[in-house]
C-alpha atoms as a PDB file:
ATOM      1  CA  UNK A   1     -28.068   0.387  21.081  1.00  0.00           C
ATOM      2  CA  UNK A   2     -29.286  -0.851  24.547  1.00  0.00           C
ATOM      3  CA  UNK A   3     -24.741  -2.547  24.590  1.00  0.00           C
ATOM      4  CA  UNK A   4     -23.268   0.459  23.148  1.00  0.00           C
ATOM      5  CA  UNK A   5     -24.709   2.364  26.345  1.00  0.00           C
ATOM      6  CA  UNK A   6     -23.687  -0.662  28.893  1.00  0.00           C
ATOM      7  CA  UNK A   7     -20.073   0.027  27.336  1.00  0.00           C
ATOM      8  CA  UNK A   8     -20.252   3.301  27.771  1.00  0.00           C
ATOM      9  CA  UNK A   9     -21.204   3.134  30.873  1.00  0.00           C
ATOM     10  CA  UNK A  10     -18.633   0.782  32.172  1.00  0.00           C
ATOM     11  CA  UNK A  11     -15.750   2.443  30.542  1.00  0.00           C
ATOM     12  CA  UNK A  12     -16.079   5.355  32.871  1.00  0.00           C
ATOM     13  CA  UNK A  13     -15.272   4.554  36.774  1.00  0.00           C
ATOM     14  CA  UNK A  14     -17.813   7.426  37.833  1.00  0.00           C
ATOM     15  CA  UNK A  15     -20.672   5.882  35.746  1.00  0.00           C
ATOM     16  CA  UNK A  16     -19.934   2.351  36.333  1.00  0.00           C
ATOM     17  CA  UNK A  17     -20.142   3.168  40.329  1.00  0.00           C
ATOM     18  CA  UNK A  18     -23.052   5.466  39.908  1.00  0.00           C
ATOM     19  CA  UNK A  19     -24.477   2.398  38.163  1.00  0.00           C
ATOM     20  CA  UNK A  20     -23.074   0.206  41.025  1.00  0.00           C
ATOM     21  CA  UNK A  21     -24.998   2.035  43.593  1.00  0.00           C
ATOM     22  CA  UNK A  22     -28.040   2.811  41.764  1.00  0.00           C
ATOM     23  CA  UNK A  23     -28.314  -0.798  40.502  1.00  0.00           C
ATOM     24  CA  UNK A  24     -27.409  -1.813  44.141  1.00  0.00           C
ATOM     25  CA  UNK A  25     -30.307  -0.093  45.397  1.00  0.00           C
ATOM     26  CA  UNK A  26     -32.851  -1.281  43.356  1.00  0.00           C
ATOM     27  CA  UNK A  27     -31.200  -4.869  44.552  1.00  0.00           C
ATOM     28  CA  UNK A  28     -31.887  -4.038  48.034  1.00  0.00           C
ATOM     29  CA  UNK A  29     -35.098  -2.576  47.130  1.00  0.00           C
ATOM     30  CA  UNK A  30     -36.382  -5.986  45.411  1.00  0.00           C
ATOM     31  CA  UNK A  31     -34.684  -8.038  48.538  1.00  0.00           C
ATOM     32  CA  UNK A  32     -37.433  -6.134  50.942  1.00  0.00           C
ATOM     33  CA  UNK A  33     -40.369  -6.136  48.604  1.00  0.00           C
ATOM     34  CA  UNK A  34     -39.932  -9.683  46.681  1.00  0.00           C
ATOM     35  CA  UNK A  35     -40.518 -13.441  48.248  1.00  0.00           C
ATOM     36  CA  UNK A  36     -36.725 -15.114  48.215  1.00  0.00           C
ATOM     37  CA  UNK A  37     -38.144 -17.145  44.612  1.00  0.00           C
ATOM     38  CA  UNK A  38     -39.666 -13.604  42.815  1.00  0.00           C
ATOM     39  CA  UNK A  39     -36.128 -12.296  44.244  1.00  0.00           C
ATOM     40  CA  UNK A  40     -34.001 -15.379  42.360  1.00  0.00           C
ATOM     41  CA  UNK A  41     -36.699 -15.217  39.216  1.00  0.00           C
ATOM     42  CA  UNK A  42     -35.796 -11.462  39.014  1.00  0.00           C
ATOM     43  CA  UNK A  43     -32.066 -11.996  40.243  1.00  0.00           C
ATOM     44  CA  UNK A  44     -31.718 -14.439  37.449  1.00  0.00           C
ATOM     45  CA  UNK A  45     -33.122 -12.528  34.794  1.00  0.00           C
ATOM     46  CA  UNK A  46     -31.271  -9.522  35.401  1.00  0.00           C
ATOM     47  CA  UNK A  47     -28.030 -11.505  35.035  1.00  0.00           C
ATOM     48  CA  UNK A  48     -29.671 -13.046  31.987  1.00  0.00           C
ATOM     49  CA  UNK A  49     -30.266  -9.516  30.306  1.00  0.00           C
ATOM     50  CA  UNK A  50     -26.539  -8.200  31.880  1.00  0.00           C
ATOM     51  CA  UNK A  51     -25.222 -10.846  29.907  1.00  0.00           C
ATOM     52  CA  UNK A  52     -27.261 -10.443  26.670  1.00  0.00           C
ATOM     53  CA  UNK A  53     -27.088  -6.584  26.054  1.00  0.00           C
ATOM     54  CA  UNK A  54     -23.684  -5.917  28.370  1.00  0.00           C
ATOM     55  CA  UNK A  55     -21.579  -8.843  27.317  1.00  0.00           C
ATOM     56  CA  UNK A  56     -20.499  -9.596  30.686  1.00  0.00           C
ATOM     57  CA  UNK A  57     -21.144 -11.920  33.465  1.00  0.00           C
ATOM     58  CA  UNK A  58     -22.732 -10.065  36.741  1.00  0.00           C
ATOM     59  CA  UNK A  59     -20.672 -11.936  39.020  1.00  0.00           C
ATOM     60  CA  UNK A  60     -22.859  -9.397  42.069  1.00  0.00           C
ATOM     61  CA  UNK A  61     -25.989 -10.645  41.086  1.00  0.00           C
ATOM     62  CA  UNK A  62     -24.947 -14.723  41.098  1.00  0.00           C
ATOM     63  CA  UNK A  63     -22.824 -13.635  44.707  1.00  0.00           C
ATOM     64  CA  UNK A  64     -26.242 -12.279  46.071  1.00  0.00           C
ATOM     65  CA  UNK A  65     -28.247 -15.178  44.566  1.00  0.00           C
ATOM     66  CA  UNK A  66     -25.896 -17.548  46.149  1.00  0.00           C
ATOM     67  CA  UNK A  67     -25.911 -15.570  49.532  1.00  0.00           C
ATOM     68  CA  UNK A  68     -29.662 -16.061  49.683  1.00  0.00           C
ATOM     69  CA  UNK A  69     -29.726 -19.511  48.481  1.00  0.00           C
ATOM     70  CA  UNK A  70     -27.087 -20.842  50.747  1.00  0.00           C
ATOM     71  CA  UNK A  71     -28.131 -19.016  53.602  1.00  0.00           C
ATOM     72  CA  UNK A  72     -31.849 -19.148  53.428  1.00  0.00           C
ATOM     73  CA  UNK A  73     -31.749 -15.987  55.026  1.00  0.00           C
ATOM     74  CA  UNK A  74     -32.983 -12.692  53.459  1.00  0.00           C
ATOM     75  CA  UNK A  75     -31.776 -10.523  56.379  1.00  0.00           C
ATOM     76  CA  UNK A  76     -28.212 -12.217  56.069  1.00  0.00           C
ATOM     77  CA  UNK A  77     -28.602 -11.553  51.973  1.00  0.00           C
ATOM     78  CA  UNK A  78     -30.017  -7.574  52.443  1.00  0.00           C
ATOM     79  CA  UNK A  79     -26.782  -7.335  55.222  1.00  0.00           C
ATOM     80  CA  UNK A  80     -24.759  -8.551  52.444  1.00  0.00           C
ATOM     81  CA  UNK A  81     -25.818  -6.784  49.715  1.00  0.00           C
ATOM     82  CA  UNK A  82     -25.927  -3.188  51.916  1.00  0.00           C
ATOM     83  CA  UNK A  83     -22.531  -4.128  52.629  1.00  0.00           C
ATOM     84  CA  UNK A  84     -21.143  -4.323  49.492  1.00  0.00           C
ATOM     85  CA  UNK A  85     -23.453  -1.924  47.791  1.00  0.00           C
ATOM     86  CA  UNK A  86     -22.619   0.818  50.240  1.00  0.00           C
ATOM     87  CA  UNK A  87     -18.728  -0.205  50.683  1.00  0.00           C
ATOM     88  CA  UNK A  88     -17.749  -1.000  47.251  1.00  0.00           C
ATOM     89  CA  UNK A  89     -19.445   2.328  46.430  1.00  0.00           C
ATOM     90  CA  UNK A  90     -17.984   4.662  48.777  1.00  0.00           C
ATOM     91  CA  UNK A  91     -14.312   2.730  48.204  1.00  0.00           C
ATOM     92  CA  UNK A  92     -14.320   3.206  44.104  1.00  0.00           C
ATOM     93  CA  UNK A  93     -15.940   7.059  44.443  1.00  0.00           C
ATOM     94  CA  UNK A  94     -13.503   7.939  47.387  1.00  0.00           C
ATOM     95  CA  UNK A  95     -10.672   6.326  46.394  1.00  0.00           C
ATOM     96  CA  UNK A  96     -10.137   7.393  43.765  1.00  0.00           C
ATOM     97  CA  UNK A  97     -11.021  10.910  44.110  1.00  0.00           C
ATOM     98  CA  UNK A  98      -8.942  10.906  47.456  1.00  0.00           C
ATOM     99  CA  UNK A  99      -6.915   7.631  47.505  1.00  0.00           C
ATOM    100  CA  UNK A 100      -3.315   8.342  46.846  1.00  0.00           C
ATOM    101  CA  UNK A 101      -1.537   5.204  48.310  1.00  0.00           C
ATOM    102  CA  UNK A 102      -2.230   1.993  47.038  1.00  0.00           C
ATOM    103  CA  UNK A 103      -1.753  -1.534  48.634  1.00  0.00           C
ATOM    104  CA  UNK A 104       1.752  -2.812  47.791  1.00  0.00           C
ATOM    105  CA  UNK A 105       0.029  -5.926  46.639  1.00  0.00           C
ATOM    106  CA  UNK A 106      -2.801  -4.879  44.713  1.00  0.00           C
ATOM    107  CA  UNK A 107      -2.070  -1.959  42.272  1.00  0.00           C
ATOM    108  CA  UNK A 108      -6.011  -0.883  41.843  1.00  0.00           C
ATOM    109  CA  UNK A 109      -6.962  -0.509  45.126  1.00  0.00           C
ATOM    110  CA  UNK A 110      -5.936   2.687  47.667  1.00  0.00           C
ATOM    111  CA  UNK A 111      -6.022   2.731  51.405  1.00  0.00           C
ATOM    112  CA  UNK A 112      -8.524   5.056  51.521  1.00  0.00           C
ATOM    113  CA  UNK A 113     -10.525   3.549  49.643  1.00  0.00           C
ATOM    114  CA  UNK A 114     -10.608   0.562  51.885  1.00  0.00           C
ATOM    115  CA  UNK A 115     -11.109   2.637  54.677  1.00  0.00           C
ATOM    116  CA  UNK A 116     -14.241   4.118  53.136  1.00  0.00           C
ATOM    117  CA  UNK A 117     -15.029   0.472  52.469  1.00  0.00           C
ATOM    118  CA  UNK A 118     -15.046  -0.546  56.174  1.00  0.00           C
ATOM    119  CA  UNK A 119     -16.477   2.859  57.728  1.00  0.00           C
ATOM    120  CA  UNK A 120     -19.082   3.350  55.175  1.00  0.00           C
ATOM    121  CA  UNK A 121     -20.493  -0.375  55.187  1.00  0.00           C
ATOM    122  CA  UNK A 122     -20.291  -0.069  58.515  1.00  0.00           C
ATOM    123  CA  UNK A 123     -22.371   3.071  59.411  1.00  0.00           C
ATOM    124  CA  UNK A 124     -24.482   1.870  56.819  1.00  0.00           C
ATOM    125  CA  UNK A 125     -25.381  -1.808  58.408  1.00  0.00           C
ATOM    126  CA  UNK A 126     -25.661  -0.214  62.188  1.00  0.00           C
ATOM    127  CA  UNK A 127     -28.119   2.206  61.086  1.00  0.00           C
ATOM    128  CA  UNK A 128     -29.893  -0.563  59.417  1.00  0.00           C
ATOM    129  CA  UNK A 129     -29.561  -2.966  62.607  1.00  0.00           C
ATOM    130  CA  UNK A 130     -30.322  -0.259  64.902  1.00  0.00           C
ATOM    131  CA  UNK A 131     -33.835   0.799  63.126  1.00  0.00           C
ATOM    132  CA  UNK A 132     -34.866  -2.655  62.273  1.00  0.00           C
ATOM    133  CA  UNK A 133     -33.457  -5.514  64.277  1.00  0.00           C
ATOM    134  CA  UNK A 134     -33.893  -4.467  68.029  1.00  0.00           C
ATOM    135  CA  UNK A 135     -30.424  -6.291  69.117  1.00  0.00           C
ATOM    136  CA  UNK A 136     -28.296  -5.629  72.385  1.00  0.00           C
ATOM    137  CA  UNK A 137     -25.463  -3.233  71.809  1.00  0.00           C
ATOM    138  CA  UNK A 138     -22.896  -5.581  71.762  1.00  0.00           C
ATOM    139  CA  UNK A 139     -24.638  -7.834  68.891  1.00  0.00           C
ATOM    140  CA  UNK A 140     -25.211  -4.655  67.034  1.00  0.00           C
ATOM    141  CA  UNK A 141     -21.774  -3.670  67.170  1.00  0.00           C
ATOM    142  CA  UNK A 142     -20.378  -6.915  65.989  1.00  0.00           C
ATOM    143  CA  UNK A 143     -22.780  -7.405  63.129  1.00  0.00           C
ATOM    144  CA  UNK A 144     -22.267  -4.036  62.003  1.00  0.00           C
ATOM    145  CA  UNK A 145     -18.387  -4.496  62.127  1.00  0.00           C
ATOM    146  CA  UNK A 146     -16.740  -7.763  61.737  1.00  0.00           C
ATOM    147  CA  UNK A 147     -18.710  -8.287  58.393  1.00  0.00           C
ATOM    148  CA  UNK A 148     -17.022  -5.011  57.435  1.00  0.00           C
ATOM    149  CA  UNK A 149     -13.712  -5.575  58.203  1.00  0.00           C
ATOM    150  CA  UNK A 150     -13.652  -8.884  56.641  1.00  0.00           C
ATOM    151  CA  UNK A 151     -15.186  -7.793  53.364  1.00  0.00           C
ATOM    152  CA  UNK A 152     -13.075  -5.123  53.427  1.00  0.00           C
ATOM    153  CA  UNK A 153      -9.997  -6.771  53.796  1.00  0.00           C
ATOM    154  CA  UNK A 154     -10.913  -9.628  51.228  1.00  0.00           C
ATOM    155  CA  UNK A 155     -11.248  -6.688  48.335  1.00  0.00           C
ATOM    156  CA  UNK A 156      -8.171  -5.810  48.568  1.00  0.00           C
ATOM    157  CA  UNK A 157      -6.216  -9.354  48.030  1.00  0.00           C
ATOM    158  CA  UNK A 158      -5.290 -10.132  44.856  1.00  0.00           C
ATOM    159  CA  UNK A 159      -8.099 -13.012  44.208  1.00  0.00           C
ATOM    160  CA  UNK A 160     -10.328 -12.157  41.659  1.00  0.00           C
ATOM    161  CA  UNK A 161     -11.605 -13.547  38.742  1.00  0.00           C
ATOM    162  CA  UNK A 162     -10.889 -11.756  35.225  1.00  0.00           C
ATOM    163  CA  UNK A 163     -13.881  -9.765  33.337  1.00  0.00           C
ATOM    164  CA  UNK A 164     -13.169  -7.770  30.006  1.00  0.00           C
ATOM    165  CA  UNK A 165      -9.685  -7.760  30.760  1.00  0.00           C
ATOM    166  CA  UNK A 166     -10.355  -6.066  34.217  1.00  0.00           C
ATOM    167  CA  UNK A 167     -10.494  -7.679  37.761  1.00  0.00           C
ATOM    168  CA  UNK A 168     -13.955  -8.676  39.177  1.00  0.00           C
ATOM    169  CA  UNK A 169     -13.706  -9.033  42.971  1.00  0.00           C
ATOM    170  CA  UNK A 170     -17.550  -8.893  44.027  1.00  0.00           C
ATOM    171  CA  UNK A 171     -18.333 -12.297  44.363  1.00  0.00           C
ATOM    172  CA  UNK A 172     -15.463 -13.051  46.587  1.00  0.00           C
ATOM    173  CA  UNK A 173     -16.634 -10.431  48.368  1.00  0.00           C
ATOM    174  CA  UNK A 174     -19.795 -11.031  48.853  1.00  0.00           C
ATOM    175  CA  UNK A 175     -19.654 -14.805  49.457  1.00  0.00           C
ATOM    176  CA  UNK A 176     -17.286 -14.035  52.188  1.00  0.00           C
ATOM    177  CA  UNK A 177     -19.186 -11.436  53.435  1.00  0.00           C
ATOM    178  CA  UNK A 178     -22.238 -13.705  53.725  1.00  0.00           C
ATOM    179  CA  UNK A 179     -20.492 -16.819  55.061  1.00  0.00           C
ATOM    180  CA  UNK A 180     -19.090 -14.116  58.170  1.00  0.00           C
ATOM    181  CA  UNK A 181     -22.795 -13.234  58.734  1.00  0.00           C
ATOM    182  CA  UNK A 182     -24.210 -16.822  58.759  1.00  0.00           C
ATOM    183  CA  UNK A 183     -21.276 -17.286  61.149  1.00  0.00           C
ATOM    184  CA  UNK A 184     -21.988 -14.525  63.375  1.00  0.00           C
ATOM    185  CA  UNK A 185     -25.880 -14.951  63.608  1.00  0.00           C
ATOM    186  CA  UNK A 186     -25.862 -18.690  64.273  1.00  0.00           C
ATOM    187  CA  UNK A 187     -23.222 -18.188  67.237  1.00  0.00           C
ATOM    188  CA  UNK A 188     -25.282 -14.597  68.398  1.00  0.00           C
ATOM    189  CA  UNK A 189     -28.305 -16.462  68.246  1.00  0.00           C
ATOM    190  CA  UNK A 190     -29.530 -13.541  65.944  1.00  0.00           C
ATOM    191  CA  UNK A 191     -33.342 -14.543  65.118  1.00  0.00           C
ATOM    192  CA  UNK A 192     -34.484 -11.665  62.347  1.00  0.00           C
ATOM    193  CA  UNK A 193     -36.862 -11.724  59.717  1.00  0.00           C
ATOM    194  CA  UNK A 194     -38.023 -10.006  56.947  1.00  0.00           C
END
C-alpha cells in the first residue's frame, strides 16, 4: 500500500516537488536538531525505507550524507541542503508552470526555471546567513551567491544518472554544491557552527 502511494506520488511533477520540499524540510529540520551520527543513522534509514517501499534509490539523501561526511561541516551540509531544497523546488514548480524555453541541450529543463533556481536558493541562503552567521557583507554575498550559480548551472548539463527511466540530477548537484562551499569557507576563513 505504503509503494502504490510513493508511485503515485512520483508520477505527478506537483506531488513529487511538494514531496521534494516537504521532505526537504524535514531534512533541514533533522540537520539543526540531530548530532552529525543521529543525522547519518536517520539519513541512512530514510534511504533504507525510500528504497524498500519506493523502489528507488534517494540519490538526495546519499548527496547530503556525503556532503556532511566529507565536509565535517553541518553548516556547509544545512547550506547545501537549503540550496537545493529551496532551488530545485522553486525551478520544477516555476518552471514548469512559467518556463516556456528550454536549454538547447537539456530538453527537461526551462530557463526560468533555472533562474528561479539561482534567485530562490539565493534569497533563501542570505536570509539564512544574515540571521545566523554574523558575516561581513561581502562574505555574505558570496556565500549566498556563487554556491547558487554553480548549482544552478550544474542542473542544467546533461550529467545525470538514470532513475525509473527518468534523469536524477540531485547528487551532482549537491556534491558540487558542497565542494563550492568547502571551497569558499576555507579561503573566507568562514568559522560557523551549529
Amino acid at each position: 500500500m505504503l509503494g502504490s502511494l510513493v508511485e503515485r506520488v512520483f508520477e505527478s511533477h506537483f506531488l513529487r516537488k511538494l514531496y521534494h520540499l516537504l521532505g526537504g524540510g524535514l531534512g533541514i529540520i533533522a540537520l539543526l536538531l540531530l548530532e552529525p551520527k543521529w543525522f547519518l543513522l536517520a539519513g541512512a534509514l530514510y534511504a533504507l525505507a525510500f528504497f524498500i517501499y519506493g523502489r528507488r534509490i534517494s540519490f538526495a539523501a546519499i548527496g547530503v550524507m556525503l556532503v556532511l561526511l566529507l565536509s565535517g561541516s553541518k553548516f556547509i551540509t544545512l547550506l547545501t541542503t537549503v540550496i537545493w531544497v529551496v532551488g530545485d523546488g522553486l525551478a520544477g514548480f516555476l518552471g514548469a508552470a512559467y518556463g516556456k524555453r528550454k536549454w538547447p541541450w537539456h530538453a527537461h529543463k526551462t530557463i526560468v526555471g533555472s533562474v528561479s533556481f539561482f534567485a530562490g536558493s539565493s534569497l533563501a541562503t542570505l536570509v539564512l546567513l544574515f540571521a545566523s552567521a554574523g558575516l561581513p557583507p561581502l562574505t555574505l554575498l558570496l556565500l549566498s551567491t556563487l554556491p547558487c550559480l554553480v548549482a544552478s548551472m550544474v542542473e542544467i548539463l546533461p550529467l545525470y544518472f538514470i532513475r525509473d527511466r527518468k534523469v536524477d540530477d540531485n547528487l551532482i548537484v549537491i556534491l558540487a554544491t558542497g565542494l563550492v562551499l568547502r571551497i569558499l569557507t576555507a579561503w573566507l576563513e568562514v568559522k560557523a557552527g551549529l
